[in-house]
PDB file of N, CA and C in Angstrom:
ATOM      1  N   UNK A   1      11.219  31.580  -7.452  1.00  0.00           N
ATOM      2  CA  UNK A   1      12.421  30.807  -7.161  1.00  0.00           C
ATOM      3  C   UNK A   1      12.106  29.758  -6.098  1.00  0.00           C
ATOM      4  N   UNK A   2      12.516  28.421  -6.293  1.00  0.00           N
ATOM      5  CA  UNK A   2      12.212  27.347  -5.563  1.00  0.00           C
ATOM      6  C   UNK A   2      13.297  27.315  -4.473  1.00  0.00           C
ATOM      7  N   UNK A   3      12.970  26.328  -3.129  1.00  0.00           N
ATOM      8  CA  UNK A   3      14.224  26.848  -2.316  1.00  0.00           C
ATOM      9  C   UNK A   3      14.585  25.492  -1.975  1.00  0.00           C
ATOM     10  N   UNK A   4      15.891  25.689  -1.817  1.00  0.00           N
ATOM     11  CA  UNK A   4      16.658  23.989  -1.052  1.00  0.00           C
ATOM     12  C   UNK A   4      16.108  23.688   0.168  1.00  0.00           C
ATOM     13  N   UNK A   5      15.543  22.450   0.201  1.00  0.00           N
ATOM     14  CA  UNK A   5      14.885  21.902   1.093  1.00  0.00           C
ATOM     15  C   UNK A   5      15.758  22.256   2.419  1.00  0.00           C
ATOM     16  N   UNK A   6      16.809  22.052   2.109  1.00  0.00           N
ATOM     17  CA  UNK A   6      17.926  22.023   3.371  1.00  0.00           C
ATOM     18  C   UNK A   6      17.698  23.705   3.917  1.00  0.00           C
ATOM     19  N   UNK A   7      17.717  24.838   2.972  1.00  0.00           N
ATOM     20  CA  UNK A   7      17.249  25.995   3.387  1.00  0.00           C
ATOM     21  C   UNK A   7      15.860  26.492   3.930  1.00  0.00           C
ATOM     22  N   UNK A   8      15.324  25.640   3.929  1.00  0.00           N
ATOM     23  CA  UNK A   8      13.901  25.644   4.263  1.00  0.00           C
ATOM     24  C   UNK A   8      13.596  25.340   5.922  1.00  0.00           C
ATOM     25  N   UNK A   9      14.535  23.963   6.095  1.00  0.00           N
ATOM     26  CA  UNK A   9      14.708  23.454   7.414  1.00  0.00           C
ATOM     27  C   UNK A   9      16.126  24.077   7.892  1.00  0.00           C
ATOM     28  N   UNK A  10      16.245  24.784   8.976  1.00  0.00           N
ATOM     29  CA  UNK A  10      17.164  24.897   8.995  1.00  0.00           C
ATOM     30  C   UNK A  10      17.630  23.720   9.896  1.00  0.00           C
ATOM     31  N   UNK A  11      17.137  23.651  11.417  1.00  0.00           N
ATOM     32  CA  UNK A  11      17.432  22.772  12.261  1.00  0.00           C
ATOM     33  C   UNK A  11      15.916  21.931  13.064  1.00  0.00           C
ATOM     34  N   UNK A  12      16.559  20.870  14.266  1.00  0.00           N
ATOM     35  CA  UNK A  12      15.419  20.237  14.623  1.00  0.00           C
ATOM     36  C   UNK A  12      15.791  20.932  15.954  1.00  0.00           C
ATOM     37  N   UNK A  13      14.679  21.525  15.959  1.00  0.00           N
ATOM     38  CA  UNK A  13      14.434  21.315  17.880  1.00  0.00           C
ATOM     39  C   UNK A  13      14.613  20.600  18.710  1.00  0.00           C
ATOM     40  N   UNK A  14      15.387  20.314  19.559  1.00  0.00           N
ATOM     41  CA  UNK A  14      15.688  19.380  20.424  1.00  0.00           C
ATOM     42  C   UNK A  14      15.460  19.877  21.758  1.00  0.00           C
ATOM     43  N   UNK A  15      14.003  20.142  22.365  1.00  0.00           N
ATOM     44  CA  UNK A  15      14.100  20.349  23.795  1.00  0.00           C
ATOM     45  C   UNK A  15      13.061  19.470  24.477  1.00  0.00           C
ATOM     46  N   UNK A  16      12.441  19.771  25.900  1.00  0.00           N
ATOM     47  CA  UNK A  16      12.039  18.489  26.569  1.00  0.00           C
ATOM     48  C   UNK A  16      10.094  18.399  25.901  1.00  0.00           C
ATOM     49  N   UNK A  17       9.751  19.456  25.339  1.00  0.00           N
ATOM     50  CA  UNK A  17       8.485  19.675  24.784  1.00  0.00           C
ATOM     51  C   UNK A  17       8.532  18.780  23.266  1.00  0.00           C
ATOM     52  N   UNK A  18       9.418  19.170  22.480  1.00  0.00           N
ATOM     53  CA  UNK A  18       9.817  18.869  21.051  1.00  0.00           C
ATOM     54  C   UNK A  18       9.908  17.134  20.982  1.00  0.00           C
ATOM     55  N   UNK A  19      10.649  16.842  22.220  1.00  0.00           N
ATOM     56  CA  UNK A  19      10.799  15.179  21.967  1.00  0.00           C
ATOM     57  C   UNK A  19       9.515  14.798  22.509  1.00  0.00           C
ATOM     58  N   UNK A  20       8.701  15.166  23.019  1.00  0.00           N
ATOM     59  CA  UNK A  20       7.472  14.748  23.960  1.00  0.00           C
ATOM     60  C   UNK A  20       6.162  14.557  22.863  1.00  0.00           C
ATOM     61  N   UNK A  21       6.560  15.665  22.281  1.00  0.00           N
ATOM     62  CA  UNK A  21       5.717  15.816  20.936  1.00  0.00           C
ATOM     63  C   UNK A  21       6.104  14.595  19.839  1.00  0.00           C
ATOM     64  N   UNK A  22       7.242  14.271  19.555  1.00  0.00           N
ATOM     65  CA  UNK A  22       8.331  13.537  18.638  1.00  0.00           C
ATOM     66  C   UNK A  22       7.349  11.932  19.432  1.00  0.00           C
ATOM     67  N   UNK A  23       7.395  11.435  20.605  1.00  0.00           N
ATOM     68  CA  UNK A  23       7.492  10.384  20.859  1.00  0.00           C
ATOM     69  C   UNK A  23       5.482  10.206  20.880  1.00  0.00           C
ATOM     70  N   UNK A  24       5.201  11.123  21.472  1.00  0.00           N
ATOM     71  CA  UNK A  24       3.442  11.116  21.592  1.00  0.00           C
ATOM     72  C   UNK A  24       2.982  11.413  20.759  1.00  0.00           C
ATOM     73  N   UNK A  25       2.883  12.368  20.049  1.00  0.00           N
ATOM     74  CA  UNK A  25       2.001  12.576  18.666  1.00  0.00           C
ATOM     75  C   UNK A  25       2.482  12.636  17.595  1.00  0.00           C
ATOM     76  N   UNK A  26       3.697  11.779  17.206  1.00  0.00           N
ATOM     77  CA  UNK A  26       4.720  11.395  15.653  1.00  0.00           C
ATOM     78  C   UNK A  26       4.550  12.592  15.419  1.00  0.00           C
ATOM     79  N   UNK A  27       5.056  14.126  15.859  1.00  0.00           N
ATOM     80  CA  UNK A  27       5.247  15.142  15.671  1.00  0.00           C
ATOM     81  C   UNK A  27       6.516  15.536  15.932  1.00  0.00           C
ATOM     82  N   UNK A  28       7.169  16.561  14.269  1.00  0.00           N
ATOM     83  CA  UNK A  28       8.761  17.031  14.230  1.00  0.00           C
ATOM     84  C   UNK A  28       8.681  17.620  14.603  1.00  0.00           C
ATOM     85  N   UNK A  29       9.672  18.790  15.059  1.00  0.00           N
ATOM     86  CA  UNK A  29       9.875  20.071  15.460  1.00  0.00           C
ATOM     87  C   UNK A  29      11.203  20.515  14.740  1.00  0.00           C
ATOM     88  N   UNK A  30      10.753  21.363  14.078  1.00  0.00           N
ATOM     89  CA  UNK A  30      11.724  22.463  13.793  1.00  0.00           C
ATOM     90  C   UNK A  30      12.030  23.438  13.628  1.00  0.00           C
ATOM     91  N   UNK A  31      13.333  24.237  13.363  1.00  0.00           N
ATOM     92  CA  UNK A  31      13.434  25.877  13.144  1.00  0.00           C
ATOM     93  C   UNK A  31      13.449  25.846  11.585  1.00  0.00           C
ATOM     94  N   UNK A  32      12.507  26.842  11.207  1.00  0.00           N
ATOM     95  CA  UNK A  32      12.566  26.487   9.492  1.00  0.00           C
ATOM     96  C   UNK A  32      12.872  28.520   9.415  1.00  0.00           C
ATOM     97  N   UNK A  33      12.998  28.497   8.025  1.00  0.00           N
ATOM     98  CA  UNK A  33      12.921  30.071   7.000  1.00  0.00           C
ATOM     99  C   UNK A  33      12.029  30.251   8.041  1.00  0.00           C
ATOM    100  N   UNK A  34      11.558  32.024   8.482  1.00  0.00           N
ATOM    101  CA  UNK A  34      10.954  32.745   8.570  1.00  0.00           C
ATOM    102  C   UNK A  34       9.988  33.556   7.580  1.00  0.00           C
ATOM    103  N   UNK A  35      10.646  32.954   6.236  1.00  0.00           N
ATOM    104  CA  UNK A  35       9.499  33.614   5.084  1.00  0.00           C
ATOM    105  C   UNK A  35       9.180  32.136   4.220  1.00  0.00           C
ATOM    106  N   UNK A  36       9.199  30.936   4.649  1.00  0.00           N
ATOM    107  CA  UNK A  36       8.716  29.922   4.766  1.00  0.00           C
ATOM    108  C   UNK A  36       7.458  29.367   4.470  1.00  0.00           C
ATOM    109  N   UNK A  37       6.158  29.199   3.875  1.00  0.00           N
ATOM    110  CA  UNK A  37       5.194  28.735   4.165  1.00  0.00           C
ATOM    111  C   UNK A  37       4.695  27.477   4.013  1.00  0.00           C
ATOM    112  N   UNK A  38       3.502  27.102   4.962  1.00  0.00           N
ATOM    113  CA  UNK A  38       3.477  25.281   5.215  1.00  0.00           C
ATOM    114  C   UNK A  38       3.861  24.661   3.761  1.00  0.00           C
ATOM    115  N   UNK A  39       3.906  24.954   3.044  1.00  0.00           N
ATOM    116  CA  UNK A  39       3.657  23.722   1.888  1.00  0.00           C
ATOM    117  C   UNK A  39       4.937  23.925   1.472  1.00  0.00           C
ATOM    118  N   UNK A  40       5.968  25.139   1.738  1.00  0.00           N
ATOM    119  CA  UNK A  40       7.497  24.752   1.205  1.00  0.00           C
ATOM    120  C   UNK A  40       8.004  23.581   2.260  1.00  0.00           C
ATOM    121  N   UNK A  41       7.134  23.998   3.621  1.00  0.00           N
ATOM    122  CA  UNK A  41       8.370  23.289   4.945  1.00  0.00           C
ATOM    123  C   UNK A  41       7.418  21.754   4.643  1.00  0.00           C
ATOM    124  N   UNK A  42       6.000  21.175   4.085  1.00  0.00           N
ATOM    125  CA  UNK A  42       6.022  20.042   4.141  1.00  0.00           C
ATOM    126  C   UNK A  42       6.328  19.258   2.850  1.00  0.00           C
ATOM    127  N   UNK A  43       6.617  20.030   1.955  1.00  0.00           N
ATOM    128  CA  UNK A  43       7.433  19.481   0.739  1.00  0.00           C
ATOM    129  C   UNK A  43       9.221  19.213   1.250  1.00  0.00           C
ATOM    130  N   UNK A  44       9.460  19.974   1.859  1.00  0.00           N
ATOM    131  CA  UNK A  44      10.808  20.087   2.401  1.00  0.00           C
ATOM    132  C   UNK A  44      11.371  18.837   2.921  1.00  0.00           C
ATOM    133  N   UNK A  45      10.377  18.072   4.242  1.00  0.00           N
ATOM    134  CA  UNK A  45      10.174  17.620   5.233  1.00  0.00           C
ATOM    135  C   UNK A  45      10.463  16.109   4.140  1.00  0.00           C
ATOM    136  N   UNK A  46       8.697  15.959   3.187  1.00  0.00           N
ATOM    137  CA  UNK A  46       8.523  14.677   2.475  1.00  0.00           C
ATOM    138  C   UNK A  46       9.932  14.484   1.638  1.00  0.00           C
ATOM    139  N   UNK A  47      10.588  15.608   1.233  1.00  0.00           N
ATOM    140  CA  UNK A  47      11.696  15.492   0.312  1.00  0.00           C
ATOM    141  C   UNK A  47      13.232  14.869   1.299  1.00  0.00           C
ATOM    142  N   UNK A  48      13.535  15.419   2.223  1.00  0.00           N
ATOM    143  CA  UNK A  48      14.267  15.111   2.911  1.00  0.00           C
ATOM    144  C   UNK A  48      14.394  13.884   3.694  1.00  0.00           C
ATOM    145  N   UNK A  49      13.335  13.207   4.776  1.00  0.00           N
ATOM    146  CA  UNK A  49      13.426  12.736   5.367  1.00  0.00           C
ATOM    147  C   UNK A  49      12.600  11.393   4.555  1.00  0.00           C
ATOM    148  N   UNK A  50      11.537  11.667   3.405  1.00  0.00           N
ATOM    149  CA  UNK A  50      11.291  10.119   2.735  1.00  0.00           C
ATOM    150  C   UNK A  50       9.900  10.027   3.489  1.00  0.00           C
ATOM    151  N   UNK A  51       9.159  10.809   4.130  1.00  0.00           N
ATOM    152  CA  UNK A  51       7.867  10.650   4.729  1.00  0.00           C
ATOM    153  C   UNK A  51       6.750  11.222   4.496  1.00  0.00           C
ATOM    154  N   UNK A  52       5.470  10.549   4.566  1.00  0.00           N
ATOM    155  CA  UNK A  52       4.437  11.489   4.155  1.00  0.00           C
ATOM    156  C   UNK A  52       3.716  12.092   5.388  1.00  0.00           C
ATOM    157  N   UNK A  53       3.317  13.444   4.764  1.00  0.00           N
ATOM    158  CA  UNK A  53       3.002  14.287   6.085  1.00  0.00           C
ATOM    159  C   UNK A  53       1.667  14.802   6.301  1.00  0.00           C
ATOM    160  N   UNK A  54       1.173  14.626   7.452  1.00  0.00           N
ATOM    161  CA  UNK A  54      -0.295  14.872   7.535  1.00  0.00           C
ATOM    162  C   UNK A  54      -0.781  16.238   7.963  1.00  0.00           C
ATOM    163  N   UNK A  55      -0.070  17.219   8.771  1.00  0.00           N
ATOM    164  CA  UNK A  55      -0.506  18.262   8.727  1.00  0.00           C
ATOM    165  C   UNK A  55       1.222  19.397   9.365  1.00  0.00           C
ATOM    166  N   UNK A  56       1.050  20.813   9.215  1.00  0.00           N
ATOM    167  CA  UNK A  56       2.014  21.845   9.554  1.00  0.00           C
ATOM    168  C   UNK A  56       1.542  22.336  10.530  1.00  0.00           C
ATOM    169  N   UNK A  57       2.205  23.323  11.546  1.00  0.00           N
ATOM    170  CA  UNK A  57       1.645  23.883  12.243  1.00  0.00           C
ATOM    171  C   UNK A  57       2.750  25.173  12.499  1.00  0.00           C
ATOM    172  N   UNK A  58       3.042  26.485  12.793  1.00  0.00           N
ATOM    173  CA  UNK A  58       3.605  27.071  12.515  1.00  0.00           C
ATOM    174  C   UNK A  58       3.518  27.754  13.559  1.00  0.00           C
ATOM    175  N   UNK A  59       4.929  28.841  13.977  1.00  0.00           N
ATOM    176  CA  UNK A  59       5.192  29.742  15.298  1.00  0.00           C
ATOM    177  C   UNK A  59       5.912  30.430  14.826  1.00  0.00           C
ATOM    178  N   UNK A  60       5.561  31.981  15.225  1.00  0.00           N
ATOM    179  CA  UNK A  60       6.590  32.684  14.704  1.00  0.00           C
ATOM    180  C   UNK A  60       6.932  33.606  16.283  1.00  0.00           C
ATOM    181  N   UNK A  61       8.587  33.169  16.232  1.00  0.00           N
ATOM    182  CA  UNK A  61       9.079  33.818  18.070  1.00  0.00           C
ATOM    183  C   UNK A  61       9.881  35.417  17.367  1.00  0.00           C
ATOM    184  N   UNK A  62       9.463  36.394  18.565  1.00  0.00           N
ATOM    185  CA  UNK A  62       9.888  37.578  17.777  1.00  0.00           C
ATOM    186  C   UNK A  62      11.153  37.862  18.797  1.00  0.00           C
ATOM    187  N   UNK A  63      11.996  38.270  18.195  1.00  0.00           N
ATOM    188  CA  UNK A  63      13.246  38.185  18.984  1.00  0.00           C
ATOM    189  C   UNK A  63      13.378  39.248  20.347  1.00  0.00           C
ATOM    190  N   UNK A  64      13.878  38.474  21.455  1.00  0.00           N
ATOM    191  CA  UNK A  64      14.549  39.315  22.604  1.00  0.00           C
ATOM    192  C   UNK A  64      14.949  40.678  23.028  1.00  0.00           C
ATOM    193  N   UNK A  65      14.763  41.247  23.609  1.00  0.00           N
ATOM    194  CA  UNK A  65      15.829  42.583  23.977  1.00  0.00           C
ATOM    195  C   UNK A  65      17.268  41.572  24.737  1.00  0.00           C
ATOM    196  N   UNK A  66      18.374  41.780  24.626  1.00  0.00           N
ATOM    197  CA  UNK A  66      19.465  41.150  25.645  1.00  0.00           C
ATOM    198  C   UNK A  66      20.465  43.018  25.225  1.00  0.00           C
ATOM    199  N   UNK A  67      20.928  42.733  26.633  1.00  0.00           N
ATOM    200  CA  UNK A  67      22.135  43.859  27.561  1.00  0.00           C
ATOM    201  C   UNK A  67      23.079  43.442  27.590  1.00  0.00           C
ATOM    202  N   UNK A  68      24.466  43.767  27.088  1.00  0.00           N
ATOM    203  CA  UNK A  68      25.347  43.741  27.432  1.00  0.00           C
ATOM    204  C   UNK A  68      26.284  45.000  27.939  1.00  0.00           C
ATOM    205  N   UNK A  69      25.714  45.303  29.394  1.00  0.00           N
ATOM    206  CA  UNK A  69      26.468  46.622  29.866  1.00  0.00           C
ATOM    207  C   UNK A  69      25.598  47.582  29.352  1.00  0.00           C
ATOM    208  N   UNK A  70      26.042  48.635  28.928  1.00  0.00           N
ATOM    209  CA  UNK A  70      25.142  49.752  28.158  1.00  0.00           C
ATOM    210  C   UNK A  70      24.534  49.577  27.119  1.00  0.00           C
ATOM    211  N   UNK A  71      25.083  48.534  26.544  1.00  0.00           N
ATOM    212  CA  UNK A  71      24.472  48.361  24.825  1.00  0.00           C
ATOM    213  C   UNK A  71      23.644  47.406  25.048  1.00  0.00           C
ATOM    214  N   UNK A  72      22.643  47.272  24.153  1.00  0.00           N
ATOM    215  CA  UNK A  72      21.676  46.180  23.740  1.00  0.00           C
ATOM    216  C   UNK A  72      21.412  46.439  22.656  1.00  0.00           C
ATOM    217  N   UNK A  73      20.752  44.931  22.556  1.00  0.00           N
ATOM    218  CA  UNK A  73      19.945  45.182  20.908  1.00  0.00           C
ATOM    219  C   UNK A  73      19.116  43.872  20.884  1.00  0.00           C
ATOM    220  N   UNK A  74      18.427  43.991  19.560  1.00  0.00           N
ATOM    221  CA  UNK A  74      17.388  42.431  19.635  1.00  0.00           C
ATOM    222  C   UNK A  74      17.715  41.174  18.834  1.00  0.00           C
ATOM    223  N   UNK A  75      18.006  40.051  19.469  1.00  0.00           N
ATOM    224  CA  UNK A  75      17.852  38.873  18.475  1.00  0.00           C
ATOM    225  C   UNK A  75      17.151  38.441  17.376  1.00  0.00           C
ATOM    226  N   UNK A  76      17.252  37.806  16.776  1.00  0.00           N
ATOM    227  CA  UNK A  76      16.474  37.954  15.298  1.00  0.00           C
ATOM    228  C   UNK A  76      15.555  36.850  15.549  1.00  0.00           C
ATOM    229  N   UNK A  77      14.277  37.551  14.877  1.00  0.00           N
ATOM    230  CA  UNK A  77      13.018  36.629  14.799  1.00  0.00           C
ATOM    231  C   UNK A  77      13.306  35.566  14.360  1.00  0.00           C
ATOM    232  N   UNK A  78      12.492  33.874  14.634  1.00  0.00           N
ATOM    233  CA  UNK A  78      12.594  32.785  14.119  1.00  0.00           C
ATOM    234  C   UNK A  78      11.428  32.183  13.773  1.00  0.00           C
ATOM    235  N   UNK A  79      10.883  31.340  13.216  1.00  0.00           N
ATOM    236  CA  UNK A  79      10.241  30.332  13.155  1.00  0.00           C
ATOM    237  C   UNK A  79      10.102  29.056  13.449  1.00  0.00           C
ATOM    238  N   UNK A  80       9.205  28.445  13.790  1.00  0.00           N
ATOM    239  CA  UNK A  80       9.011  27.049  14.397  1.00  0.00           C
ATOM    240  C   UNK A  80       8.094  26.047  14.081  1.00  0.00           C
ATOM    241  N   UNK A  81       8.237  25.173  13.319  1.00  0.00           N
ATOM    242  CA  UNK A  81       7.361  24.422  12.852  1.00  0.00           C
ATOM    243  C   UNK A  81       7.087  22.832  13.460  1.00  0.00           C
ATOM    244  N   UNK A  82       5.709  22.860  13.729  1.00  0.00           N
ATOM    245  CA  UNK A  82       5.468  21.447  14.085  1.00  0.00           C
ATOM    246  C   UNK A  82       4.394  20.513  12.998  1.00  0.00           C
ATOM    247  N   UNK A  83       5.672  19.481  12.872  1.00  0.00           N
ATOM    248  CA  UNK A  83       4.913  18.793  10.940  1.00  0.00           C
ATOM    249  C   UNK A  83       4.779  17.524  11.708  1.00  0.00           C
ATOM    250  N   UNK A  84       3.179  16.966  11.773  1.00  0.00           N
ATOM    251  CA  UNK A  84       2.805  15.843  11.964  1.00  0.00           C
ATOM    252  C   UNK A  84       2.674  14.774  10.968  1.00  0.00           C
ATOM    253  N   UNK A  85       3.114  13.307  10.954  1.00  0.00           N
ATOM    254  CA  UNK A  85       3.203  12.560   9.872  1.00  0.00           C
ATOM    255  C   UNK A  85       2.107  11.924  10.221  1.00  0.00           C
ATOM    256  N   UNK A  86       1.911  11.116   9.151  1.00  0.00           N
ATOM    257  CA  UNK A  86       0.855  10.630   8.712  1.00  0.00           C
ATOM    258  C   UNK A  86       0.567   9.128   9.386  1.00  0.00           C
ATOM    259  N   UNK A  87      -0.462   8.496   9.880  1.00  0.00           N
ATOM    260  CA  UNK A  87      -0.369   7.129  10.416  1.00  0.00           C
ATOM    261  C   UNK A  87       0.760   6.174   9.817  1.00  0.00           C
ATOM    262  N   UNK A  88       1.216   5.479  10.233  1.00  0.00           N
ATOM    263  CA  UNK A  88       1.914   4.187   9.455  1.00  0.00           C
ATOM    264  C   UNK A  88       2.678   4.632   8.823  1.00  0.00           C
ATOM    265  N   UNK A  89       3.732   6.054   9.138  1.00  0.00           N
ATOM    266  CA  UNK A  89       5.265   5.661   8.351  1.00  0.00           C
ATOM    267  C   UNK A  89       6.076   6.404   9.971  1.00  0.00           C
ATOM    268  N   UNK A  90       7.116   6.070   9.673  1.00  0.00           N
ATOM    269  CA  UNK A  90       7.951   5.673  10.416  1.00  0.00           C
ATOM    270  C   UNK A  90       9.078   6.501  11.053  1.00  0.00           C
ATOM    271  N   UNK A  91       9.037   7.067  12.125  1.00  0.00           N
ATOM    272  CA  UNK A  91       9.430   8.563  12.659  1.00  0.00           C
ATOM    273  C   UNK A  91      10.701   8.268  12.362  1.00  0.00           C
ATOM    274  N   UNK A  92      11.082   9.327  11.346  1.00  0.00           N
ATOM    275  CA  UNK A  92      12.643   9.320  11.328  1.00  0.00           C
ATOM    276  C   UNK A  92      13.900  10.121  12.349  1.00  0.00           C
ATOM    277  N   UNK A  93      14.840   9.398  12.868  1.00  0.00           N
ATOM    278  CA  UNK A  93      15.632  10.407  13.544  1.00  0.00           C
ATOM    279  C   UNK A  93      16.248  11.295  12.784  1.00  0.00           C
ATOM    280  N   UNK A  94      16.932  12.149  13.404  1.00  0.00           N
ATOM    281  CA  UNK A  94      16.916  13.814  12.961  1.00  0.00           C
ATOM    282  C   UNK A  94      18.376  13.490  12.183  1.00  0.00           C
ATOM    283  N   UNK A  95      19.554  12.267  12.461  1.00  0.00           N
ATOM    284  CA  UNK A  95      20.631  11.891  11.917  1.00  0.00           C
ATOM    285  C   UNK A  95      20.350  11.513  10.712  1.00  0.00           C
ATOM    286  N   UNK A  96      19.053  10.877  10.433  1.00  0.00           N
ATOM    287  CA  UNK A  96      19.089   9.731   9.369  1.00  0.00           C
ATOM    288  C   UNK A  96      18.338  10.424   7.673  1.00  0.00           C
ATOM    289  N   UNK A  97      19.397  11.216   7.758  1.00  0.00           N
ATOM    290  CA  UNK A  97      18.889  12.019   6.448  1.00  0.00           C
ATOM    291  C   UNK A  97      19.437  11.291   5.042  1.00  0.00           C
ATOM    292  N   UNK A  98      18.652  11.418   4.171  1.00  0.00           N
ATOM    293  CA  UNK A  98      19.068  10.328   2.764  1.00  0.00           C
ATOM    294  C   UNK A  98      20.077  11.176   1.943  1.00  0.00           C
TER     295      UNK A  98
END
């Protein structure tokens, strides 16, 4: 079963590392599927945003312990992908989806 690009990506990272990456090394950041692999999230990426992509790079964060009072429990694992484009096309913002 093939998956919606849009399910693939879920969101963009937006923190002070992610844009640093975004502006210095034409590198995205995002939270993608956790059962995800590079070639769904850079088919995803070329399909969505209209760009060709030069390499994936992948993180997998395993979720938290957090307390509330007596109870706790763990946040759910995520994924993180950093998709570098290719020389000479043109960093798209994270609004400008087709």
């Amino acid at each position: 079963m093939r998956k919606n690009p849009y399910q693939v990506l879920q969101k963009p990272v937006i923190t002070e590392k992610g844009l640093e990456a975004k502006e210095r090394a034409r590198t995205l950041c995002f939270r993608v599927d956790r059962h995800a692999n590079k070639s769904e999230i850079k088919q995803a990426v070329e399909a969505v945003f209209k760009v060709k992509v030069q390499s994936v790079h992948t993180a997998v964060f395993h979720g938290k312990l957090r307390r509330r009072g007596r109870t706790f429990g763990f946040r759910a694992d995520w994924k993180k992908a950093y998709v570098k484009l290719r020389a000479g096309e043109k960093i798209p913002e994270y609004s400008e989806t087709a």
